[in-house]
C-alpha atoms as a PDB file:
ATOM      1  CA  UNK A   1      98.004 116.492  74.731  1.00  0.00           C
ATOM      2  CA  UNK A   2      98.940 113.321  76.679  1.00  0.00           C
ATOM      3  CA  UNK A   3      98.056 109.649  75.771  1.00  0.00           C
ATOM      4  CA  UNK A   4      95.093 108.588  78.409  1.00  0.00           C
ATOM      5  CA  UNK A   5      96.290 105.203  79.539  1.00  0.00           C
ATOM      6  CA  UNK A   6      94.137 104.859  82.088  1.00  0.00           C
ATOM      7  CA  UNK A   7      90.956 104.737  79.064  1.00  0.00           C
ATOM      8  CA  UNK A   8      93.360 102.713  77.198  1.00  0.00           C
ATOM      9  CA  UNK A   9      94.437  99.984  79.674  1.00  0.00           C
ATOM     10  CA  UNK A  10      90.479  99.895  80.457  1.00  0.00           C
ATOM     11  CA  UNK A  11      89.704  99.466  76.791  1.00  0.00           C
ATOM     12  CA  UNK A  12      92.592  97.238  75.602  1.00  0.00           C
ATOM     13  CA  UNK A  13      93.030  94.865  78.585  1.00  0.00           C
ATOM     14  CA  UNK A  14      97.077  95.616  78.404  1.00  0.00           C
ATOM     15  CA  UNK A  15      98.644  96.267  81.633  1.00  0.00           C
ATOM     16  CA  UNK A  16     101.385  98.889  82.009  1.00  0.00           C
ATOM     17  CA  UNK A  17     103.794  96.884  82.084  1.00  0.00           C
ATOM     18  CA  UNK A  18     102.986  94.932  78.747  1.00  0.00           C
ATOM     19  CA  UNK A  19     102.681  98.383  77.210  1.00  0.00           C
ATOM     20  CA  UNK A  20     105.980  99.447  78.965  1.00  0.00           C
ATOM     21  CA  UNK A  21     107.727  96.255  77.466  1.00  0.00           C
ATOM     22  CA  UNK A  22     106.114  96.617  73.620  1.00  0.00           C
ATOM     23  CA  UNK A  23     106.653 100.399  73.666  1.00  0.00           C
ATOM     24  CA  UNK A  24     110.941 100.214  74.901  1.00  0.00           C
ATOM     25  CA  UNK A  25     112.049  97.289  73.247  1.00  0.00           C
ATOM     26  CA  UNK A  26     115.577  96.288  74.357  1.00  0.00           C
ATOM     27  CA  UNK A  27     115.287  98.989  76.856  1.00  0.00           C
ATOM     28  CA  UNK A  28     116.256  97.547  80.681  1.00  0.00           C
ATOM     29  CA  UNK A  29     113.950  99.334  82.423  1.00  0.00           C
ATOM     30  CA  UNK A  30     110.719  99.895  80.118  1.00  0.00           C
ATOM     31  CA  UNK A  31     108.617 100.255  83.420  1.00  0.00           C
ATOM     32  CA  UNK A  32     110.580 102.880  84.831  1.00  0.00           C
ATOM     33  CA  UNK A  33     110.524 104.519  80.931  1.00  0.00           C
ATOM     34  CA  UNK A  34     106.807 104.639  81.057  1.00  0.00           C
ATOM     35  CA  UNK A  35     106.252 105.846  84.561  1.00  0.00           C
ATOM     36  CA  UNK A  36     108.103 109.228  83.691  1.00  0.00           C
ATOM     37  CA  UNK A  37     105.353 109.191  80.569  1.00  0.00           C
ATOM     38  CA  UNK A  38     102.762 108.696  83.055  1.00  0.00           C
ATOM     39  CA  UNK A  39     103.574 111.000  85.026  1.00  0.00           C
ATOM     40  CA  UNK A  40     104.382 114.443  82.998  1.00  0.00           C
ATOM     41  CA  UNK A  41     108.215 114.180  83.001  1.00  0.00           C
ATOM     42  CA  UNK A  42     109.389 112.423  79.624  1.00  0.00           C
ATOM     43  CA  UNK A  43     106.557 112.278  76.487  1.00  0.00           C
ATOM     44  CA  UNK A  44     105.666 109.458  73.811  1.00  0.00           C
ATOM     45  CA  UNK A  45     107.205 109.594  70.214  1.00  0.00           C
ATOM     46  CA  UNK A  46     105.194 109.865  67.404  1.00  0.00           C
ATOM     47  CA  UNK A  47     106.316 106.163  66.120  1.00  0.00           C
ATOM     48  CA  UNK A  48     104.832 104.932  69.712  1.00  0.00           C
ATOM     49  CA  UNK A  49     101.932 106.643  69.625  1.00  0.00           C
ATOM     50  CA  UNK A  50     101.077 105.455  66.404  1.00  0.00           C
ATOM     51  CA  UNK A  51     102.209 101.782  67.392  1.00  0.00           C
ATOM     52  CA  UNK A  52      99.877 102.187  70.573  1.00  0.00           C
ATOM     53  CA  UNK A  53      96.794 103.447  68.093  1.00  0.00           C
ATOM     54  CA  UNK A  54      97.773 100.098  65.968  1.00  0.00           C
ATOM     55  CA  UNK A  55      97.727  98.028  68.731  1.00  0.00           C
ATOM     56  CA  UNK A  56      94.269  98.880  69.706  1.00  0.00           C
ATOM     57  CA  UNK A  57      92.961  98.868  66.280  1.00  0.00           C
ATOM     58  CA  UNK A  58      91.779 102.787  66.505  1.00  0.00           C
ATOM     59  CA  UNK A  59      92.670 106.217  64.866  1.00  0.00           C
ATOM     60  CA  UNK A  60      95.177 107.889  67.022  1.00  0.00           C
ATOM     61  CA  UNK A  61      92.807 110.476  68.077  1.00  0.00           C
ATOM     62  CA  UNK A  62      91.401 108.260  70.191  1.00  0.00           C
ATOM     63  CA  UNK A  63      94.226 107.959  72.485  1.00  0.00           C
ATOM     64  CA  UNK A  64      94.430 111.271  74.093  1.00  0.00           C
ATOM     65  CA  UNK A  65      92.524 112.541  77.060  1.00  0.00           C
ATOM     66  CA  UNK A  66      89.257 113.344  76.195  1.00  0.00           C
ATOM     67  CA  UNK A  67      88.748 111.630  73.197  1.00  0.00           C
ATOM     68  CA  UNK A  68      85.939 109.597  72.423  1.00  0.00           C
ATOM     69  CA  UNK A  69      86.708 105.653  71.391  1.00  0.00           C
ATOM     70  CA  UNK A  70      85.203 103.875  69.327  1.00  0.00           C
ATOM     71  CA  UNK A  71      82.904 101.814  70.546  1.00  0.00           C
ATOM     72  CA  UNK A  72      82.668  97.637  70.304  1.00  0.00           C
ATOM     73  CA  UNK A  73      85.804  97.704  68.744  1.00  0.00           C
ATOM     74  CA  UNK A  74      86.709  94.271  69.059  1.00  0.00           C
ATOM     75  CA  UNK A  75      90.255  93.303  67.693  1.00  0.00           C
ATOM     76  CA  UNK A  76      91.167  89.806  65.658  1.00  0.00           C
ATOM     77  CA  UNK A  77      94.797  89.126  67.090  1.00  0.00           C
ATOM     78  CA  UNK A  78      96.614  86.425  65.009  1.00  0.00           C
ATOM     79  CA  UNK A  79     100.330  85.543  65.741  1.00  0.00           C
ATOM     80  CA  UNK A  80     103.479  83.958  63.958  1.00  0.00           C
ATOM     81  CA  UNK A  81     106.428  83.765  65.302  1.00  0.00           C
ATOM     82  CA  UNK A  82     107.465  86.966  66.370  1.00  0.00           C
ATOM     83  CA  UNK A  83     105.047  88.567  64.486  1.00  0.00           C
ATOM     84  CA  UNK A  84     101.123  89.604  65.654  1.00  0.00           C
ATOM     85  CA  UNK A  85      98.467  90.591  62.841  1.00  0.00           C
ATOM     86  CA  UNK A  86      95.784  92.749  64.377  1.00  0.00           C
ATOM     87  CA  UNK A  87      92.111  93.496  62.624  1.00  0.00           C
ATOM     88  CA  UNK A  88      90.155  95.827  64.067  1.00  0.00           C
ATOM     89  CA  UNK A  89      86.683  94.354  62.933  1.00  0.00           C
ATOM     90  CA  UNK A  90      84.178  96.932  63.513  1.00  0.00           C
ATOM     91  CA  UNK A  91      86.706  99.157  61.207  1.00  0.00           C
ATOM     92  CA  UNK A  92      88.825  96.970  59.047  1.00  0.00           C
ATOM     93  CA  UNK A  93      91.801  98.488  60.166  1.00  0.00           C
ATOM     94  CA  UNK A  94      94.391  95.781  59.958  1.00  0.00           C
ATOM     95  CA  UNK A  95      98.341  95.917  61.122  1.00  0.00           C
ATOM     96  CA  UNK A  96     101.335  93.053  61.371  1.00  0.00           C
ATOM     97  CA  UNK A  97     103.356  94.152  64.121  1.00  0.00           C
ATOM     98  CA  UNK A  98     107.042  92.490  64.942  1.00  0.00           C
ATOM     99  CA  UNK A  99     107.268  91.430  68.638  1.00  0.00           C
ATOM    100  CA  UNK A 100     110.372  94.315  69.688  1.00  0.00           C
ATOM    101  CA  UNK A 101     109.872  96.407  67.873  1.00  0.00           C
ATOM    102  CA  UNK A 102     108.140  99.805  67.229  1.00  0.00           C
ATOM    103  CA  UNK A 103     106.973  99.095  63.737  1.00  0.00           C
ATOM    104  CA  UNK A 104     103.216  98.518  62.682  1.00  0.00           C
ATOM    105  CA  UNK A 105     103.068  97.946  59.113  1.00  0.00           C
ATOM    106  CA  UNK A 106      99.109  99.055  57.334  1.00  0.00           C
ATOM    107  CA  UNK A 107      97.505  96.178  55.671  1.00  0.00           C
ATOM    108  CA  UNK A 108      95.290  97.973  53.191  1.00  0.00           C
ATOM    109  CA  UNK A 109      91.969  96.537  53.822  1.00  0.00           C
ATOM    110  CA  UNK A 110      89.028  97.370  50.819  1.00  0.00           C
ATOM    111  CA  UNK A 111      85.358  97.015  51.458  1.00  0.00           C
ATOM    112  CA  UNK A 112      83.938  93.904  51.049  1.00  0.00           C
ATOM    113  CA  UNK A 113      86.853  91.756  52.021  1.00  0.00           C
ATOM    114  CA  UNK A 114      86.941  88.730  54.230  1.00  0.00           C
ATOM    115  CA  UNK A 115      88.989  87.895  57.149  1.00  0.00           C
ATOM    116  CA  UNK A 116      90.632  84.951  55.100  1.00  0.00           C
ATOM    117  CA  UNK A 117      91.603  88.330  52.350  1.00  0.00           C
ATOM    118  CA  UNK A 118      93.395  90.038  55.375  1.00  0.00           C
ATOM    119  CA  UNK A 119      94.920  87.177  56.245  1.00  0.00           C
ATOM    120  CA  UNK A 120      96.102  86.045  52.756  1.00  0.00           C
ATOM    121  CA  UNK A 121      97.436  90.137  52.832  1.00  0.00           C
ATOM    122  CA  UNK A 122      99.156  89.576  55.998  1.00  0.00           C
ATOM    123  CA  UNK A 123     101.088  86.350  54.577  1.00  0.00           C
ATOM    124  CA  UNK A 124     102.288  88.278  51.334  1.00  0.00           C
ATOM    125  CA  UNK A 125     103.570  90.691  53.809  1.00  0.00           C
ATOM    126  CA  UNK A 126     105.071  88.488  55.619  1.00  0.00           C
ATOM    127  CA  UNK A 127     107.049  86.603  53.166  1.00  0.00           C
ATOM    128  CA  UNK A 128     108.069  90.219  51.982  1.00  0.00           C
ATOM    129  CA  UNK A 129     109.413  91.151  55.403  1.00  0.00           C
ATOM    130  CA  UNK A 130     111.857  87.534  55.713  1.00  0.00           C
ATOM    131  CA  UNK A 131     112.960  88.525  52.303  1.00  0.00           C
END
């Protein structure tokens, strides 16, 4: 199964070559990375395929070619620093992702709770991550 970037650029508004530059961090040529991705000749780890599902705010189901996505999923997008908290608002899915790296740490979101709740969760996480 392949990742269907063409559905997910359309979806998610991110051009290859942002997705080229968050998925090979430090890597000199992340275009060049992704095109042999694209095209059949290199595939995606599981760490960047779950950082791409993160990213969008969707299961990682959703991501491969002929997979249905979620509808109206819009996506809160919150940054600090080098650091972006996503919410996925139509499922509470929440992740704080480090600009550079593959990492997309789960904010356990429970029913009921407020965007100021995720937020207050992304801060403890935060100040747990700068130690």
């Amino acid at each position: 199964m392949h990742v269907d970037f063409n559905n997910y650029t359309e979806k998610t508004g991110f051009s290859l070559t942002e997705l080229a530059r968050r998925l090979y961090p430090g890597n000199s040529y992340p275009t060049a990375a992704l095109k042999r991705i694209t095209s059949g000749l290199a595939e995606l780890s599981q760490s960047q395929v779950n950082y791409l599902a993160a990213l969008a705010g969707v299961p990682v189901e959703a991501l491969f070619e002929g997979a249905k996505w979620p509808e109206d999923e819009n996506v809160l997008i919150v940054k600090e620093g080098v650091y972006e908290a996503r919410i996925a608002l139509g499922s509470k899915v929440a992740f704080l992702m480090p600009w550079g790296h593959l990492a997309a740490y789960r904010i356990d979101v429970t029913a009921g709770i407020s965007i100021g709740g995720i937020l207050d969760a992304f801060g403890a996480k935060l100040r747990r991550l700068r130690g």
